[in-house]
N, C-alpha and C. Protein backbone atom coordinates (compact mmCIF):
# COMPACT_ATOMS: atom_id res chain seq x y z
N UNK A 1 1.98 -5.11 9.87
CA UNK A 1 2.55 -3.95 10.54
C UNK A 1 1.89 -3.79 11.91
N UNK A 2 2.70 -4.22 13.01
CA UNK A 2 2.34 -3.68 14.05
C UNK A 2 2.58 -2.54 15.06
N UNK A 3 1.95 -2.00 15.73
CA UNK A 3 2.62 -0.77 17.14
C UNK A 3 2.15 -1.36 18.11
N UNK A 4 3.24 -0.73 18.68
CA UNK A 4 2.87 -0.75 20.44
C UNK A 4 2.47 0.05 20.77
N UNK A 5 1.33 -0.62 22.05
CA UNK A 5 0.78 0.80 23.10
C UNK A 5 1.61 1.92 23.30
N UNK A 6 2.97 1.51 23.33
CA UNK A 6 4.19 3.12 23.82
C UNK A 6 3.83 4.17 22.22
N UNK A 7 3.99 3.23 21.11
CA UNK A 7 4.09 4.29 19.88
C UNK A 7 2.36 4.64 19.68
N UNK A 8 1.61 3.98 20.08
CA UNK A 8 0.21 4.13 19.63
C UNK A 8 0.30 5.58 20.18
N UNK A 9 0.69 5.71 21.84
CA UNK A 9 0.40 6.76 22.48
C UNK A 9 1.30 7.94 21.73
N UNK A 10 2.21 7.78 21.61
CA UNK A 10 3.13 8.78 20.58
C UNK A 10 2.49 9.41 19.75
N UNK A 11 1.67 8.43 18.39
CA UNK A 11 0.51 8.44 17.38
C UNK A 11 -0.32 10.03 17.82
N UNK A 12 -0.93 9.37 19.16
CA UNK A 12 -2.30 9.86 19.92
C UNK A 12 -1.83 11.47 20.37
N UNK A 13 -0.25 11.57 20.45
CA UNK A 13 -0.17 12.91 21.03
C UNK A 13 0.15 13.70 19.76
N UNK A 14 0.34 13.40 18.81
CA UNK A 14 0.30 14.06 17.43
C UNK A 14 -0.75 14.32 17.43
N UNK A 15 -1.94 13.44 17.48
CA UNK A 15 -2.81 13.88 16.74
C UNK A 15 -3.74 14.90 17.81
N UNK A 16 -3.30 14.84 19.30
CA UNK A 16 -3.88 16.17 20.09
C UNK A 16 -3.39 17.15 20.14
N UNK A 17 -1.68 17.00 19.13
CA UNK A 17 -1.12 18.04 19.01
C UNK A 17 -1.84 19.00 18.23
N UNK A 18 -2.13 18.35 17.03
CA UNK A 18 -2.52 19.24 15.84
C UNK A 18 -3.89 19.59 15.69
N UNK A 19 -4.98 18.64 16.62
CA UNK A 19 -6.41 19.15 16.41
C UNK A 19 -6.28 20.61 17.46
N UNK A 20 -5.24 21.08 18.23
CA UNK A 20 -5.17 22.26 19.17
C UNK A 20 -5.44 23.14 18.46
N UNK A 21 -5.07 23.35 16.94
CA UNK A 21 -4.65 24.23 15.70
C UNK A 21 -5.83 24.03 15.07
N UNK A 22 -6.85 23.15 14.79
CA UNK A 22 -7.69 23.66 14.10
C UNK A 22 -9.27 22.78 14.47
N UNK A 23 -9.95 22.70 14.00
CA UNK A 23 -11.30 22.31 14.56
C UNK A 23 -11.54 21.39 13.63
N UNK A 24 -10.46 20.92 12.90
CA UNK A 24 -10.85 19.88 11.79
C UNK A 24 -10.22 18.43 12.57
N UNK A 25 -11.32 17.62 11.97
CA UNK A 25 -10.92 15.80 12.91
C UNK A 25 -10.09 15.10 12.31
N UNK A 26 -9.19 14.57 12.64
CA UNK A 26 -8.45 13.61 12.28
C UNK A 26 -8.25 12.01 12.74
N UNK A 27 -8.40 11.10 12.08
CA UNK A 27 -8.60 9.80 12.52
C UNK A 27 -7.64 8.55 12.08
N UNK A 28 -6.62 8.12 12.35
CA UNK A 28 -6.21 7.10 11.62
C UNK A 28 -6.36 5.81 11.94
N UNK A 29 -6.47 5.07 11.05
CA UNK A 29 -6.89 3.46 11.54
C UNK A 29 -5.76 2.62 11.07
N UNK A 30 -5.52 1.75 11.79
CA UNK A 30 -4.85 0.74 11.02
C UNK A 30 -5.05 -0.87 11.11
N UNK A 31 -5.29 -1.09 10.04
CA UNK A 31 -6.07 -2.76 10.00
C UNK A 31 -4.80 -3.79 9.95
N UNK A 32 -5.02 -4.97 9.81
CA UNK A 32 -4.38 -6.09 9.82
C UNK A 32 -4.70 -6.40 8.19
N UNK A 33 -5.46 -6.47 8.24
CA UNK A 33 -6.25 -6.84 6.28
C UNK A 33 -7.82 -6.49 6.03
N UNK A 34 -7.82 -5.73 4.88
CA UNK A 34 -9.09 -5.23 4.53
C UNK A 34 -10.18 -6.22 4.26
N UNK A 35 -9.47 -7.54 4.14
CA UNK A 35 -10.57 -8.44 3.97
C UNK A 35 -9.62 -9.58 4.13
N UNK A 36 -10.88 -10.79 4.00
CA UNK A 36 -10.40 -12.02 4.19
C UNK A 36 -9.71 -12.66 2.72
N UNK A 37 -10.79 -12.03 1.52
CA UNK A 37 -9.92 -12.35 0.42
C UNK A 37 -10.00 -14.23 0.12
N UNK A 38 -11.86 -14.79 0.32
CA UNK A 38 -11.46 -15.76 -0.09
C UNK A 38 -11.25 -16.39 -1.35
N UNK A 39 -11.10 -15.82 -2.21
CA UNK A 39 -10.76 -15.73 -3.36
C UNK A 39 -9.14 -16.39 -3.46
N UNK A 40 -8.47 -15.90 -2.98
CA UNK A 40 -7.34 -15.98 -3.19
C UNK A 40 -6.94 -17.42 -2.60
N UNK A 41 -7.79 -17.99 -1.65
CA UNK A 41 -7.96 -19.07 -0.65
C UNK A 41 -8.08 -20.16 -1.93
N UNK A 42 -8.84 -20.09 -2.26
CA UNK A 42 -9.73 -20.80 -3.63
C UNK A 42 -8.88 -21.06 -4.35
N UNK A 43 -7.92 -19.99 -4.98
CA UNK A 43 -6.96 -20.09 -6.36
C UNK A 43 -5.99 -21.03 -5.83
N UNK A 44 -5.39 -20.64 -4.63
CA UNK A 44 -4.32 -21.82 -4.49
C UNK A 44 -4.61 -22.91 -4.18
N UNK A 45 -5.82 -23.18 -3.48
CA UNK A 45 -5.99 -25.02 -3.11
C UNK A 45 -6.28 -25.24 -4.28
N UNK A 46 -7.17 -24.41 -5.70
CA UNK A 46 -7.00 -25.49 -6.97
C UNK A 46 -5.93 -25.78 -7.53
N UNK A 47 -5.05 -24.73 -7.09
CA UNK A 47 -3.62 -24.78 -7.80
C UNK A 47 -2.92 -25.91 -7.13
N UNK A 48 -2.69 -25.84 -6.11
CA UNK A 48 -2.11 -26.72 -4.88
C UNK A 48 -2.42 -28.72 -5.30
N UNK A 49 -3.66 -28.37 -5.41
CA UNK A 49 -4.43 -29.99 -5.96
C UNK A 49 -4.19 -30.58 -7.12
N UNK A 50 -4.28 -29.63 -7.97
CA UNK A 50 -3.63 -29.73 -9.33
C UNK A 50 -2.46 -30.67 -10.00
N UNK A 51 -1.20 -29.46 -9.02
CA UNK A 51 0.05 -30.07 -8.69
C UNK A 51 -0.06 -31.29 -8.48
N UNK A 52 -0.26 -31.72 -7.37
CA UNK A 52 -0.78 -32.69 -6.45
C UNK A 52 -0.85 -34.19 -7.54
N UNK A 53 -1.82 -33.65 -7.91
CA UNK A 53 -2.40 -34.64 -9.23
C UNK A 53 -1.28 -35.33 -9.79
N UNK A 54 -0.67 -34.47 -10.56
CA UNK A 54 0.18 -33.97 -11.87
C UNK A 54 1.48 -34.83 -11.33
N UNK A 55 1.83 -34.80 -10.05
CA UNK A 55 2.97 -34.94 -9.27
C UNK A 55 2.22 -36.80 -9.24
N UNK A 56 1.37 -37.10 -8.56
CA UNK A 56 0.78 -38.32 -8.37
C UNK A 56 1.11 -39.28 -9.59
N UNK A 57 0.29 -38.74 -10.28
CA UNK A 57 0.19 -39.19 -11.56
C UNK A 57 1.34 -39.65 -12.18
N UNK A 58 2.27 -38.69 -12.36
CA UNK A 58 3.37 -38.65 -12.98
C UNK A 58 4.46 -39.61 -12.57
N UNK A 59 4.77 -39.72 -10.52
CA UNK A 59 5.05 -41.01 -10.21
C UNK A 59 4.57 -42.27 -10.09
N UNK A 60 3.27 -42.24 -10.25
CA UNK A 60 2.93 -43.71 -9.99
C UNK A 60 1.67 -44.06 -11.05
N UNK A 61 2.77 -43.95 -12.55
CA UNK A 61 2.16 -44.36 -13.40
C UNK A 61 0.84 -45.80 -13.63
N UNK A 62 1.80 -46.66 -12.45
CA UNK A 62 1.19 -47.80 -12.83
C UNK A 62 -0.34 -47.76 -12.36
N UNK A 63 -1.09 -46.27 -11.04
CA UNK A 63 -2.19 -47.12 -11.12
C UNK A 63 -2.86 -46.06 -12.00
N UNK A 64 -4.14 -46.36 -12.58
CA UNK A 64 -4.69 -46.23 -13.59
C UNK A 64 -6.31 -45.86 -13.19
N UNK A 65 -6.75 -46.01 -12.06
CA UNK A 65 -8.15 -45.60 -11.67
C UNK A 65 -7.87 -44.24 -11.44
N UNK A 66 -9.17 -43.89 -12.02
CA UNK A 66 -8.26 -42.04 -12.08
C UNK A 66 -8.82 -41.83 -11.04
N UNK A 67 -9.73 -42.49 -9.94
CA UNK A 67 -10.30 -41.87 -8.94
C UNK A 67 -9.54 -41.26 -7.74
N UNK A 68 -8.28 -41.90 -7.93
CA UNK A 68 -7.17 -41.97 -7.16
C UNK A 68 -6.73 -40.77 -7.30
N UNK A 69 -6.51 -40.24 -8.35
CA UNK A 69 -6.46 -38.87 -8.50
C UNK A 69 -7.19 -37.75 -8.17
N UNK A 70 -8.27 -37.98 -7.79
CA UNK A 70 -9.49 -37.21 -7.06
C UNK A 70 -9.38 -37.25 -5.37
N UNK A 71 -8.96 -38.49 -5.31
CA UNK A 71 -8.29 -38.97 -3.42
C UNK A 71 -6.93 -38.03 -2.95
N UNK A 72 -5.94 -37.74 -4.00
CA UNK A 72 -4.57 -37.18 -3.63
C UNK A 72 -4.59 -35.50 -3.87
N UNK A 73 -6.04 -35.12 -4.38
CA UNK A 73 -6.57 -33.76 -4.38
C UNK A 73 -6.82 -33.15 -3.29
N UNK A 74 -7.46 -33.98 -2.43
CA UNK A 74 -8.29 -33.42 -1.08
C UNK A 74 -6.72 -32.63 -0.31
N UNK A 75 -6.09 -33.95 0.24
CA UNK A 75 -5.03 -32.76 0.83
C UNK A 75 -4.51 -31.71 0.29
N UNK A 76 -4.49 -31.85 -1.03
CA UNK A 76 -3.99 -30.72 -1.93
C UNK A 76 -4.62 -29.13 -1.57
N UNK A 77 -5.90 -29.47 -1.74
CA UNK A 77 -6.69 -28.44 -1.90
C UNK A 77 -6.70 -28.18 0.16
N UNK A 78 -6.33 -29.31 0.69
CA UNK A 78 -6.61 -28.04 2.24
C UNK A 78 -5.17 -27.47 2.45
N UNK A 79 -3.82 -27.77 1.65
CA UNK A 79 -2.55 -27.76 1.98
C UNK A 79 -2.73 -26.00 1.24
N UNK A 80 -3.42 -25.87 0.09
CA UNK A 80 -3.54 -24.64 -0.37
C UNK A 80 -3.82 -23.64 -0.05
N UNK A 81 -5.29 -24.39 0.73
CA UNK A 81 -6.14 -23.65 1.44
C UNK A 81 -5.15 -22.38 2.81
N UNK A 82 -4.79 -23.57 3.44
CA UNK A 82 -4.00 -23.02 4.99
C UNK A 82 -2.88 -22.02 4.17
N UNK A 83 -2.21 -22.52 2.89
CA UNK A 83 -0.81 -21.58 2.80
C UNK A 83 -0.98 -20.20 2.33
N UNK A 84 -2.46 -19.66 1.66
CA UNK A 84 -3.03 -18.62 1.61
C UNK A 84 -3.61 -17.42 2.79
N UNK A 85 -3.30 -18.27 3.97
CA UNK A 85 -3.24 -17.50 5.34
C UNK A 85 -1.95 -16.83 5.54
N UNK A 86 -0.76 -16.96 4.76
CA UNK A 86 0.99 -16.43 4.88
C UNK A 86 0.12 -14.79 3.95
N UNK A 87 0.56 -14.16 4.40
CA UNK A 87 0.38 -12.20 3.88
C UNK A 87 1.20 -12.43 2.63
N UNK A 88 2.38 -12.99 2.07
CA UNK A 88 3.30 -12.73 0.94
C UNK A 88 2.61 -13.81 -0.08
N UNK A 89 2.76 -14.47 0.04
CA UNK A 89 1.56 -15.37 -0.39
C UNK A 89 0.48 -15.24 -0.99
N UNK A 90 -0.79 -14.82 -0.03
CA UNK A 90 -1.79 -13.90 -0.35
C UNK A 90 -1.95 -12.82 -1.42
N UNK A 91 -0.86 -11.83 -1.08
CA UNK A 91 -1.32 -10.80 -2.15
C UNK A 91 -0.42 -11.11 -3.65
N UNK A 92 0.47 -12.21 -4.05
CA UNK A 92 0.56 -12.81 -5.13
C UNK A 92 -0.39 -13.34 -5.95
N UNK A 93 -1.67 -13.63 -4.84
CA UNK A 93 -2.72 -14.63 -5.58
C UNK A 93 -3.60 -13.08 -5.78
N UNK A 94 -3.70 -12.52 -5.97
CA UNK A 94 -4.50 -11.26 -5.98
C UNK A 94 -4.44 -10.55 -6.85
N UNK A 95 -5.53 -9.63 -7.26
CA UNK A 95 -4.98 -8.38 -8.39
C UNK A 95 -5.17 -7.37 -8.16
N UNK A 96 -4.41 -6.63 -8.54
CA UNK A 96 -4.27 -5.25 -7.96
C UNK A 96 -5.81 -4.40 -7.87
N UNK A 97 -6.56 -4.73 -8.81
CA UNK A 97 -7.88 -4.10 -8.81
C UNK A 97 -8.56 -5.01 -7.74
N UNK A 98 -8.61 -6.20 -7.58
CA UNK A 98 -8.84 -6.67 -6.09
C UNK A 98 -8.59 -6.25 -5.08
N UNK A 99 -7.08 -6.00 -4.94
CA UNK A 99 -6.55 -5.20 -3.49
C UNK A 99 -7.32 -3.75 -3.14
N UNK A 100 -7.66 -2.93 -4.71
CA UNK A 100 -7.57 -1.91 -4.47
C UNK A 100 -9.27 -1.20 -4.26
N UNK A 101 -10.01 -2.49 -4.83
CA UNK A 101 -11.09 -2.52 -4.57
C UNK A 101 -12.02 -2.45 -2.88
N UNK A 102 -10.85 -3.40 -2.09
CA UNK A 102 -11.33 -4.41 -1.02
C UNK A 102 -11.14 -3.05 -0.14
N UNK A 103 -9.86 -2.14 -0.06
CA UNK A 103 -9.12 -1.50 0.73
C UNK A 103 -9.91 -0.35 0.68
N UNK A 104 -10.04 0.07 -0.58
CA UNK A 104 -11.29 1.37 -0.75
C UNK A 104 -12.67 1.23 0.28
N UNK A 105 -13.61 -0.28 0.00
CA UNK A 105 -14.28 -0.30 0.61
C UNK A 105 -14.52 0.01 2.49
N UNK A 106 -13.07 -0.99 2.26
CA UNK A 106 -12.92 -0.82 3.78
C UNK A 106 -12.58 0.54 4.73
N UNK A 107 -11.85 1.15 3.96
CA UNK A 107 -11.73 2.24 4.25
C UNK A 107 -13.05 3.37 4.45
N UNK A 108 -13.85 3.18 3.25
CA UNK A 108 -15.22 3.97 3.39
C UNK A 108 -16.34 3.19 4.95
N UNK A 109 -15.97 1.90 4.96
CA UNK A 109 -16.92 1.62 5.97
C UNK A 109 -16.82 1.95 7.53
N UNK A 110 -14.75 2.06 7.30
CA UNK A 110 -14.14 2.71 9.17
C UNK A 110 -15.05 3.95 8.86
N UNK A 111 -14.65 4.81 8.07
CA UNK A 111 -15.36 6.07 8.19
C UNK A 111 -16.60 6.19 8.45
N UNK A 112 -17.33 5.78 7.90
CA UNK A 112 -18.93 6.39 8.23
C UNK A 112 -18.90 5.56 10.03
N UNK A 113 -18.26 4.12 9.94
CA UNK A 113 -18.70 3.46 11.25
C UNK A 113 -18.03 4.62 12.31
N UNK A 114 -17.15 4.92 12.10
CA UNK A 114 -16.65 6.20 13.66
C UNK A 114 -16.51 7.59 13.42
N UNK A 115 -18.16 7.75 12.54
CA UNK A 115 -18.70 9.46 12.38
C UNK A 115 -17.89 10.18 11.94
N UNK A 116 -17.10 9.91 10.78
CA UNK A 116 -16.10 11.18 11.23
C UNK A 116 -16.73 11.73 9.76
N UNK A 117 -18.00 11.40 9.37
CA UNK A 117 -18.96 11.90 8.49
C UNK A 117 -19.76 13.29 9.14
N UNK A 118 -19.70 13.38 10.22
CA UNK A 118 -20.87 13.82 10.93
C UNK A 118 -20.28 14.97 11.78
N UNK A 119 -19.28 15.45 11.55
CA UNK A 119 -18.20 16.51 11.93
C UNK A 119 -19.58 17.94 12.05
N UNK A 120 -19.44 18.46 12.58
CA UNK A 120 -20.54 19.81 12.30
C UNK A 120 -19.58 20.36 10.97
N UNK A 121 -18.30 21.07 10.93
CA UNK A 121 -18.05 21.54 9.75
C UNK A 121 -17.48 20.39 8.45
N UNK A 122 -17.68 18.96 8.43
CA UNK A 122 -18.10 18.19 7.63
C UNK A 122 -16.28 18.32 6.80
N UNK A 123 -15.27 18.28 8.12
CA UNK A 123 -13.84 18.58 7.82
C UNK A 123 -13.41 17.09 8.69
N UNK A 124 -13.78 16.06 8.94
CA UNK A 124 -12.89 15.28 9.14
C UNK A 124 -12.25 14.00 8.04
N UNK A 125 -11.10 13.41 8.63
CA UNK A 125 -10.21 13.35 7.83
C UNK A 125 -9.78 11.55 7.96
N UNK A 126 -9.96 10.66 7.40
CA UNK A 126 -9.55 9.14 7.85
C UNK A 126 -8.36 8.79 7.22
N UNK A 127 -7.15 8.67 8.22
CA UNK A 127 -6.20 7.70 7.28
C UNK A 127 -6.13 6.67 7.95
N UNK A 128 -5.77 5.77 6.42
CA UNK A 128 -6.51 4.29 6.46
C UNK A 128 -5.31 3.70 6.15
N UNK A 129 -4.42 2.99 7.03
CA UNK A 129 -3.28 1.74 6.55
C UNK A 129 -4.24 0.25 6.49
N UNK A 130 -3.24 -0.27 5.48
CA UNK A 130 -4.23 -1.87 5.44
C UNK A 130 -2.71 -2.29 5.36
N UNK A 131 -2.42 -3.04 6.73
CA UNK A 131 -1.29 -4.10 6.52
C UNK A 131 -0.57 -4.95 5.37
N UNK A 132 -1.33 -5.82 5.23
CA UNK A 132 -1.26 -7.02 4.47
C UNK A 132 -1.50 -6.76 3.18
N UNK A 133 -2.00 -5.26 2.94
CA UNK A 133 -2.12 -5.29 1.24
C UNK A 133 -1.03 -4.23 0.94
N UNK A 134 -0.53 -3.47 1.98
CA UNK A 134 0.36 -2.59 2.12
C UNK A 134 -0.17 -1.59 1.41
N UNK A 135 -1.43 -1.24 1.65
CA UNK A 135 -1.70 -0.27 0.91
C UNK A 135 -2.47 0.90 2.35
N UNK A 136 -1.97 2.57 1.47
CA UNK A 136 -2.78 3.77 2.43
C UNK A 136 -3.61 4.45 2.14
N UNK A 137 -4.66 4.70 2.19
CA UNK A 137 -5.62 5.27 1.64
C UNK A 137 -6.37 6.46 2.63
N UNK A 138 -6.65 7.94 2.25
CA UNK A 138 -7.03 8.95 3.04
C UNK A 138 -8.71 9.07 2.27
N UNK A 139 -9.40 9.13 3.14
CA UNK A 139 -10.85 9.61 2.84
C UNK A 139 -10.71 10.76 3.72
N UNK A 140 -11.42 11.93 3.02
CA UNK A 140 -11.88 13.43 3.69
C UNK A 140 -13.24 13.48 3.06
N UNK A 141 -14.00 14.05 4.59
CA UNK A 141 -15.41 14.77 3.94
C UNK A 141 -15.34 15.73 3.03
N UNK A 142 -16.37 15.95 2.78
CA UNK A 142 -16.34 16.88 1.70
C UNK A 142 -16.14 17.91 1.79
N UNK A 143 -16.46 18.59 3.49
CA UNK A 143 -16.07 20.34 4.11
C UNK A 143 -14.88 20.51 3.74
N UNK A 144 -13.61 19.52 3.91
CA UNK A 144 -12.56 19.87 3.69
C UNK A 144 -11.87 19.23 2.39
N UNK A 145 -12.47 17.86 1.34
CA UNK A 145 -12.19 17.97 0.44
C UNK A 145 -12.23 18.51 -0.91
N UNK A 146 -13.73 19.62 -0.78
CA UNK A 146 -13.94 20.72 -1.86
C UNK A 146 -12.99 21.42 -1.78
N UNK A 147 -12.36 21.88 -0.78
CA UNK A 147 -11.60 22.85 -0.53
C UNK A 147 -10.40 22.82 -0.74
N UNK A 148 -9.92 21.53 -1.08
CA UNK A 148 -8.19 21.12 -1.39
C UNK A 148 -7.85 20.81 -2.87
N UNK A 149 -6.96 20.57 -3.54
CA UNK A 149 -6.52 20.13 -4.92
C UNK A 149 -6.89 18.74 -4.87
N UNK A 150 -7.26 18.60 -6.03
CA UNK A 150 -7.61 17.03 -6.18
C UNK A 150 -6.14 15.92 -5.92
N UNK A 151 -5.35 16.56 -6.50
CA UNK A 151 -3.92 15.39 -5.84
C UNK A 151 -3.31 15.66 -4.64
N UNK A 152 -4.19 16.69 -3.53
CA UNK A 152 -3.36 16.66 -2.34
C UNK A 152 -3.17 15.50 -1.46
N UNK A 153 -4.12 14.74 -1.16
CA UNK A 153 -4.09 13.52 -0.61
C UNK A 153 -3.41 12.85 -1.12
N UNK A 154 -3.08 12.37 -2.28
CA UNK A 154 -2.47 11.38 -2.74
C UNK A 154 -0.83 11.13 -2.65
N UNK A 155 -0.78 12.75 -2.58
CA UNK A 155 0.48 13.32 -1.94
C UNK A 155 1.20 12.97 -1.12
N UNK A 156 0.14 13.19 -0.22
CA UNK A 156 0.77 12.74 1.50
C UNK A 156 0.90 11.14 1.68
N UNK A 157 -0.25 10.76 0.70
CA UNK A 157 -0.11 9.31 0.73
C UNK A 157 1.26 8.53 0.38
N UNK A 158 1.49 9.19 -1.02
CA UNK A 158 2.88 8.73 -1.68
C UNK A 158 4.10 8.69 -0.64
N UNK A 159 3.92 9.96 -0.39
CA UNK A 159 5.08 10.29 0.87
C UNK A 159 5.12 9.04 2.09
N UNK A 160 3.78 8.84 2.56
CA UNK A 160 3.54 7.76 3.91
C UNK A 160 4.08 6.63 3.25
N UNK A 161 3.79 5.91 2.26
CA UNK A 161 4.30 4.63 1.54
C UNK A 161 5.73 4.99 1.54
N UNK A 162 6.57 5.78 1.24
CA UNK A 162 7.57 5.44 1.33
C UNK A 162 8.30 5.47 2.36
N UNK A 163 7.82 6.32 3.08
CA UNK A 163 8.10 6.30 5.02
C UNK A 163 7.88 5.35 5.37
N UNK A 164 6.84 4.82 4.94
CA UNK A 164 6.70 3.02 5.60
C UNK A 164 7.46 1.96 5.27
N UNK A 165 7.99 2.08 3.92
CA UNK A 165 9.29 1.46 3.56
C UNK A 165 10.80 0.96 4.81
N UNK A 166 10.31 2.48 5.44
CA UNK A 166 12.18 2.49 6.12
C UNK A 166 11.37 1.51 7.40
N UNK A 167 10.32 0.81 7.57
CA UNK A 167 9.56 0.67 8.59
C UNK A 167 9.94 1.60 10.19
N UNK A 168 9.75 3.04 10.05
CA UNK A 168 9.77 3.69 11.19
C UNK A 168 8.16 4.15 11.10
N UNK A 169 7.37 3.35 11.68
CA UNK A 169 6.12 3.68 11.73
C UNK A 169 5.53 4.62 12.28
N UNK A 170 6.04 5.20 13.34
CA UNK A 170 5.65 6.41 14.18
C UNK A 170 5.72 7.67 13.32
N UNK A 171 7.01 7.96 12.66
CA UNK A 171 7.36 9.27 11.90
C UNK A 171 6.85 8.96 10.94
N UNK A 172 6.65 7.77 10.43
CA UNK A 172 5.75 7.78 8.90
C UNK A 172 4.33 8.81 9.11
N UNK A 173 3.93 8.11 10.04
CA UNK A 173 2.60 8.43 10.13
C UNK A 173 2.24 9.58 10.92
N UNK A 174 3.53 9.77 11.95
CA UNK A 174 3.05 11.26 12.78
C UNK A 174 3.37 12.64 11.83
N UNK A 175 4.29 12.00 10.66
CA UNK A 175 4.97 13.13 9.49
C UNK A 175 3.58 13.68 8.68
N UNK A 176 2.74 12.59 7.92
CA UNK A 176 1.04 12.53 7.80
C UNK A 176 0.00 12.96 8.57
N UNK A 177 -0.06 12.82 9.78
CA UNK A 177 -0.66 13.65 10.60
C UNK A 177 -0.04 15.21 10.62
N UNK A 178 1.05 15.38 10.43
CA UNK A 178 1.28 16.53 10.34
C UNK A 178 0.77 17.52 9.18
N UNK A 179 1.11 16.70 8.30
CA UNK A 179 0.88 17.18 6.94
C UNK A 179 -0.54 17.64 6.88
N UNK A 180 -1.51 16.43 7.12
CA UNK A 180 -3.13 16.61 6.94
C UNK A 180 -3.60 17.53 8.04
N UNK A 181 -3.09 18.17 9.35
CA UNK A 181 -3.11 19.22 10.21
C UNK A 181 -2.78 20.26 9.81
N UNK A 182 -1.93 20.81 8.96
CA UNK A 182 -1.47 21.76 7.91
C UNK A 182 -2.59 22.11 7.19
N UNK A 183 -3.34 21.17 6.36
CA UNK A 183 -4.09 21.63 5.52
C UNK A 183 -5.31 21.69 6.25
N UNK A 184 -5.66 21.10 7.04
CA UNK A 184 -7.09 21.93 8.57
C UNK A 184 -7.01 22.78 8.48
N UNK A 185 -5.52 23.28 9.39
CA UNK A 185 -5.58 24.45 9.90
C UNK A 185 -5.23 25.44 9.03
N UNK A 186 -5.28 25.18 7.88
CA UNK A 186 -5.48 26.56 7.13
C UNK A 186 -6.57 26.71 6.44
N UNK A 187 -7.82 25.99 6.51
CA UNK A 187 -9.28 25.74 5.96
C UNK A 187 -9.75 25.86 7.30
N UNK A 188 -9.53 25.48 8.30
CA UNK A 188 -10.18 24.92 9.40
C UNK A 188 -9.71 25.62 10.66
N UNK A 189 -8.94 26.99 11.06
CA UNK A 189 -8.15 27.16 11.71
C UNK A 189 -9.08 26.56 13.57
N UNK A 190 -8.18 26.79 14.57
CA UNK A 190 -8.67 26.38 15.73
C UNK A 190 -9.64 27.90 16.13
N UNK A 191 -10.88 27.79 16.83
CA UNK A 191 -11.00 29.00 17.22
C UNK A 191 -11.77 28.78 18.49
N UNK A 192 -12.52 29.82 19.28
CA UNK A 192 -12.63 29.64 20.56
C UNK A 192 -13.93 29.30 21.06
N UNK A 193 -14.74 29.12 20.21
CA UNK A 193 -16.15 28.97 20.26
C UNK A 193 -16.08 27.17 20.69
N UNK A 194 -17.28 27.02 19.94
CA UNK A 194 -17.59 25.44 20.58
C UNK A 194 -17.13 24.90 18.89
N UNK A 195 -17.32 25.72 18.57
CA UNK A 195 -16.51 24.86 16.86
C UNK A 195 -15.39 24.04 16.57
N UNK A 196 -14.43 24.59 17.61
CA UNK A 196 -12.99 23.73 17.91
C UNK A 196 -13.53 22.79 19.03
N UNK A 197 -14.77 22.28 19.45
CA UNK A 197 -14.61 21.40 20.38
C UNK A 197 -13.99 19.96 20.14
N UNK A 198 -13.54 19.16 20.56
CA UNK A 198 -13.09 17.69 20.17
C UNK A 198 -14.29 16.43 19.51
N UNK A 199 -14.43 17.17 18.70
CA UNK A 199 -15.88 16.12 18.31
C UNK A 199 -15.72 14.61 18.50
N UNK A 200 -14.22 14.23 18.22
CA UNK A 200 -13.93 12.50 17.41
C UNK A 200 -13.02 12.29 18.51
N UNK A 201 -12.68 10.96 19.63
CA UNK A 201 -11.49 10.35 19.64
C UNK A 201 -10.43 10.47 18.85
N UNK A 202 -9.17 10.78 20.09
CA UNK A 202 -7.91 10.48 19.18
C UNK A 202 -7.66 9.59 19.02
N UNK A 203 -8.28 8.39 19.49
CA UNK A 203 -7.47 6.85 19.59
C UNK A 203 -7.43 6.76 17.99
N UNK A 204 -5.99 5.67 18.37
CA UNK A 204 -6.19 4.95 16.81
C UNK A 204 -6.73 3.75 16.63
N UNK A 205 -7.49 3.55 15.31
CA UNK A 205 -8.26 2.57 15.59
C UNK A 205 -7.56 1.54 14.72
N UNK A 206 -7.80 0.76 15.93
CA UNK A 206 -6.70 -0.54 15.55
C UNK A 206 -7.53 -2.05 15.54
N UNK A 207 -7.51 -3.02 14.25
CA UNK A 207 -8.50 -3.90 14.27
C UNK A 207 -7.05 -5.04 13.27
């Protein structure tokens, strides 16, 4: 899933729309893939070689040194290797507790890496797209996730996955920014002190 600089900036004015309203941070990132996943690299070149073998073997009964069969592996296993770089591909060789493992992590590590731990009222907010696993994931500090229902996030999440479906990426995600600005600004309203100051970048962080 990609944007352009034109929609990034679109993104960016949502999200200066809605921090106007309350003093709570909002951050969204969006990755290419939460990981490299060599695992999945692994499964298909053995699989790939395997074949390979099986296929060898099977036509050219007559030779009989099985070493030969260890020789018609090698390409196997780099032909595997490279076709585990295709995204559809990839997350076939995968399991869902893998995906969902990798994406969690990653998600916790954008956060702490661009402070949005460190909020003075301990209200900012990360949404996390991971391309290639197609998965969305929201981390909130704790200022503002004591304060919400335990399935509110998951909510907005459900909703973004299927917005991302129609692939209109801008309204998916500026509809989510809206949503998670809603629930700021009624925990978090904007006010005039230095409390509403802009603690976090709006950029989106894009890797």
């Amino acid at each position: 899933m990609k944007i352009t600089d034109e929609q990034a900036k679109i993104i960016e004015e949502c999200i200066e729309k809605v921090e106007k309203e309350t003093s709570g941070e909002l951050v969204p990132a969006m990755m290419d893939s939460s990981d490299h996943y060599p695992v999945a690299h692994m499964r298909l070149a053995v699989l790939v070689s395997f074949l390979v073998a099986v296929i060898f073997y099977l036509m050219m009964p007559e030779i009989k040194n099985p070493i030969w069969l260890l020789y018609v592996q090698i390409p196997g296993l780099i032909i595997g290797y490279a076709l585990a770089f295709i995204p559809g591909i990839k997350r076939l060789l995968l399991r869902k507790v893998e995906i969902d493992e990798e994406v969690h992590q990653r998600a916790l590590e954008v956060f702490f890496a661009n402070n949005l731990h460190s909020t003075k009222n301990r209200n900012g907010v990360l949404l996390f797209i991971s391309a290639m696993e197609r998965r969305v994931e929201m981390v909130a500090d704790r200022g503002i996730d004591e304060l919400v229902a335990d399935d509110t996030w998951n909510n907005i999440v459900d909703g973004m996955v299927k917005d991302l479906k129609k692939k209109d990426y801008v309204t998916a995600i500026c509809k989510a920014i809206d949503e998670c600005g809603g629930i700021l600004k009624t925990h978090f309203p904007a006010t005039a002190d230095e409390h509403n100051q802009n603690e976090l970048n709006n950029k989106i962080i894009r890797e």
